[in-house]
N, C-alpha and C. Protein backbone atom coordinates (compact mmCIF):
# COMPACT_ATOMS: atom_id res chain seq x y z
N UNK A 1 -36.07 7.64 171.34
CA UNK A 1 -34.76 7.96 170.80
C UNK A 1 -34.91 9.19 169.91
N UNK A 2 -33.88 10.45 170.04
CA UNK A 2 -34.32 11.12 169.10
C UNK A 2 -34.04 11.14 167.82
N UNK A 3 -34.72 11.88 166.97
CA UNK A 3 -34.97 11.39 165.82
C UNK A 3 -33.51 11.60 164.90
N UNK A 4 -32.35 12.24 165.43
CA UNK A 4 -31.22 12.31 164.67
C UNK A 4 -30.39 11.32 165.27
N UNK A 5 -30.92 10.11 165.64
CA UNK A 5 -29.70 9.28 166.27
C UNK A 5 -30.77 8.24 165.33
N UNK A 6 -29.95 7.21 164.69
CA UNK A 6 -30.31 5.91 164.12
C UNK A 6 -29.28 5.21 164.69
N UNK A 7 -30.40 4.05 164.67
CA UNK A 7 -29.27 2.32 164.73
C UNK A 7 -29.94 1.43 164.37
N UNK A 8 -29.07 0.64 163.96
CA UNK A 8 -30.04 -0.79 162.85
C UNK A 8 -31.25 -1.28 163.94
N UNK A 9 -32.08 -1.95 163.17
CA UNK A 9 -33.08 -2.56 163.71
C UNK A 9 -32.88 -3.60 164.41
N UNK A 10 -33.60 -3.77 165.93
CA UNK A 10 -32.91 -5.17 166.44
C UNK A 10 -31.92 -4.89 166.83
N UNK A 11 -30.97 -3.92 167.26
CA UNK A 11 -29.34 -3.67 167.53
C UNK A 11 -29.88 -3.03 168.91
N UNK A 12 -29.38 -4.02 169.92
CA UNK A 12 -29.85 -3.46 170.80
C UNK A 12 -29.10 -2.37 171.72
N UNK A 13 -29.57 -1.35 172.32
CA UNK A 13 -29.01 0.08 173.16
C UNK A 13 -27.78 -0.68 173.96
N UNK A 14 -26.31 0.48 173.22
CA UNK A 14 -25.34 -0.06 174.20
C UNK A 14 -25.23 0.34 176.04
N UNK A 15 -25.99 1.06 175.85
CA UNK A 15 -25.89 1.68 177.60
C UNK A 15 -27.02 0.61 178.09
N UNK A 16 -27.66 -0.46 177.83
CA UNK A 16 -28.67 -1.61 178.65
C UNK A 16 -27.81 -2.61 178.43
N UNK A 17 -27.99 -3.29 180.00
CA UNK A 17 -27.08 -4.75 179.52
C UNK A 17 -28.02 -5.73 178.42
N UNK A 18 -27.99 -6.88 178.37
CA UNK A 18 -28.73 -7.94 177.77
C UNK A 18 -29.72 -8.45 178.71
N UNK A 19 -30.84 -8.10 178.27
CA UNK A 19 -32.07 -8.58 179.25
C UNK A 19 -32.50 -10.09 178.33
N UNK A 20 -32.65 -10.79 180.34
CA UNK A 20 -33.38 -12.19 179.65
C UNK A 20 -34.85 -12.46 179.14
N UNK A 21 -34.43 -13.31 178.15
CA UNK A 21 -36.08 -13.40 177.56
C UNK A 21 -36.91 -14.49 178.19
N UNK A 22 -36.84 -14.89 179.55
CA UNK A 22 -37.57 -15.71 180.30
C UNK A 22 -37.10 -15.62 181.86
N UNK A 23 -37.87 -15.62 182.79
CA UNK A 23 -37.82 -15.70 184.04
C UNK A 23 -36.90 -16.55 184.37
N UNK A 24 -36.46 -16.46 186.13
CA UNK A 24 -35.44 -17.64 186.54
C UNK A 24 -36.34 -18.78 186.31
N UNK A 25 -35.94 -20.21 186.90
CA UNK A 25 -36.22 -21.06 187.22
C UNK A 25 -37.12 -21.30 188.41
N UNK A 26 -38.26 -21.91 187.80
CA UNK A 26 -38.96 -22.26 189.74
C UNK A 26 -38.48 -23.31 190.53
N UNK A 27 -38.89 -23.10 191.90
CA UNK A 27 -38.61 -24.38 192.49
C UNK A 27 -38.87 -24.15 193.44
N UNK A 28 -39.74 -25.38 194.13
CA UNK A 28 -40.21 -25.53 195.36
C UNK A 28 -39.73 -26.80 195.85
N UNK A 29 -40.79 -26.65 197.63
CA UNK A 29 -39.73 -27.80 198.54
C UNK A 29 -41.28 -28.26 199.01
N UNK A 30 -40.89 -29.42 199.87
CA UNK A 30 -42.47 -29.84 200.15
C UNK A 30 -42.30 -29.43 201.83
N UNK A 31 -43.37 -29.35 202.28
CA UNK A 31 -42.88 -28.77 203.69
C UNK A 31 -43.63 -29.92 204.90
N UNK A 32 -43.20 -30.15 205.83
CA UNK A 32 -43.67 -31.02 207.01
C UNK A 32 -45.14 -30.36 207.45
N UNK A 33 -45.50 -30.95 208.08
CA UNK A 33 -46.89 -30.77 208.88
C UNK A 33 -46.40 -29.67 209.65
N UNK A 34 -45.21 -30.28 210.61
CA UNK A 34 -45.19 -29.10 211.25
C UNK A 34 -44.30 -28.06 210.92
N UNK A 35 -43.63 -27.90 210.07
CA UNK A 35 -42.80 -26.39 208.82
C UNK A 35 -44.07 -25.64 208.43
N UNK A 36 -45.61 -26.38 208.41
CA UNK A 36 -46.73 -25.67 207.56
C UNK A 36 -47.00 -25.02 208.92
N UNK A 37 -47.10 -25.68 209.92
CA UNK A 37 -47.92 -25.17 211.26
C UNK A 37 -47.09 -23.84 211.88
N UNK A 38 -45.47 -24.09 211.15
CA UNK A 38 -45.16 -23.15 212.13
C UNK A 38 -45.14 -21.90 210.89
N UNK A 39 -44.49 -22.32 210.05
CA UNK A 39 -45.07 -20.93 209.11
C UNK A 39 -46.39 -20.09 209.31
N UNK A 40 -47.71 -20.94 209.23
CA UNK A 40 -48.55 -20.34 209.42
C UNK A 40 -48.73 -19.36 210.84
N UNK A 41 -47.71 -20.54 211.79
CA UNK A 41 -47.79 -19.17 213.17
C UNK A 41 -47.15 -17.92 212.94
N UNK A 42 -45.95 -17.75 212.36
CA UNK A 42 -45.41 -17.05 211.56
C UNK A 42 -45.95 -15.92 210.79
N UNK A 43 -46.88 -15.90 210.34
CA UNK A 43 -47.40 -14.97 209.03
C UNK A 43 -48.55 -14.55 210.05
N UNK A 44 -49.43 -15.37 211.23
CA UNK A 44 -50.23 -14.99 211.91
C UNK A 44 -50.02 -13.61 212.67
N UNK A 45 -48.42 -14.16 213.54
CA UNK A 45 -47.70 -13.29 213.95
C UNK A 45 -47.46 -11.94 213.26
N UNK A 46 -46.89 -12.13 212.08
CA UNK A 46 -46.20 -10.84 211.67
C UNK A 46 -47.56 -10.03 211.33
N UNK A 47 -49.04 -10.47 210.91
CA UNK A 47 -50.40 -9.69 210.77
C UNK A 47 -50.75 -9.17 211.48
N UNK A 48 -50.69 -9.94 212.56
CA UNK A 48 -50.94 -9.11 213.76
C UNK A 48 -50.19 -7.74 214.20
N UNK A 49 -49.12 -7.49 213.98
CA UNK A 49 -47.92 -6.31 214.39
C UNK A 49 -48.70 -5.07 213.98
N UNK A 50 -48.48 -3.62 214.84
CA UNK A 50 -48.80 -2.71 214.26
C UNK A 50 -47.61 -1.80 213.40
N UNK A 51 -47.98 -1.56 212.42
CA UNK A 51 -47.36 -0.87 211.25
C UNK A 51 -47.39 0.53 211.88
């Protein structure tokens, strides 16, 4: 900030919205035998591709 502009301490910049002070929420799912089997074909697949 340059040095001829002041604003109280802690007052936060009106041109930034309000940033959060913690991440979203996690959450996971449990997956079937075969949701794991086919994902994994999945990710096999897409490694394989040429870029």
């Amino acid at each position: 900030m340059p040095e001829h502009v002041s604003r109280p301490e802690g007052h936060p910049l009106p041109a930034l919205p309000q940033q959060r002070q913690t991440g979203p929420r996690s959450e996971s799912v449990e997956l079937t035998t075969e949701e794991r089997a086919a994902f994994a074909e999945l990710v096999r697949h897409l490694g394989d591709r040429d870029v």
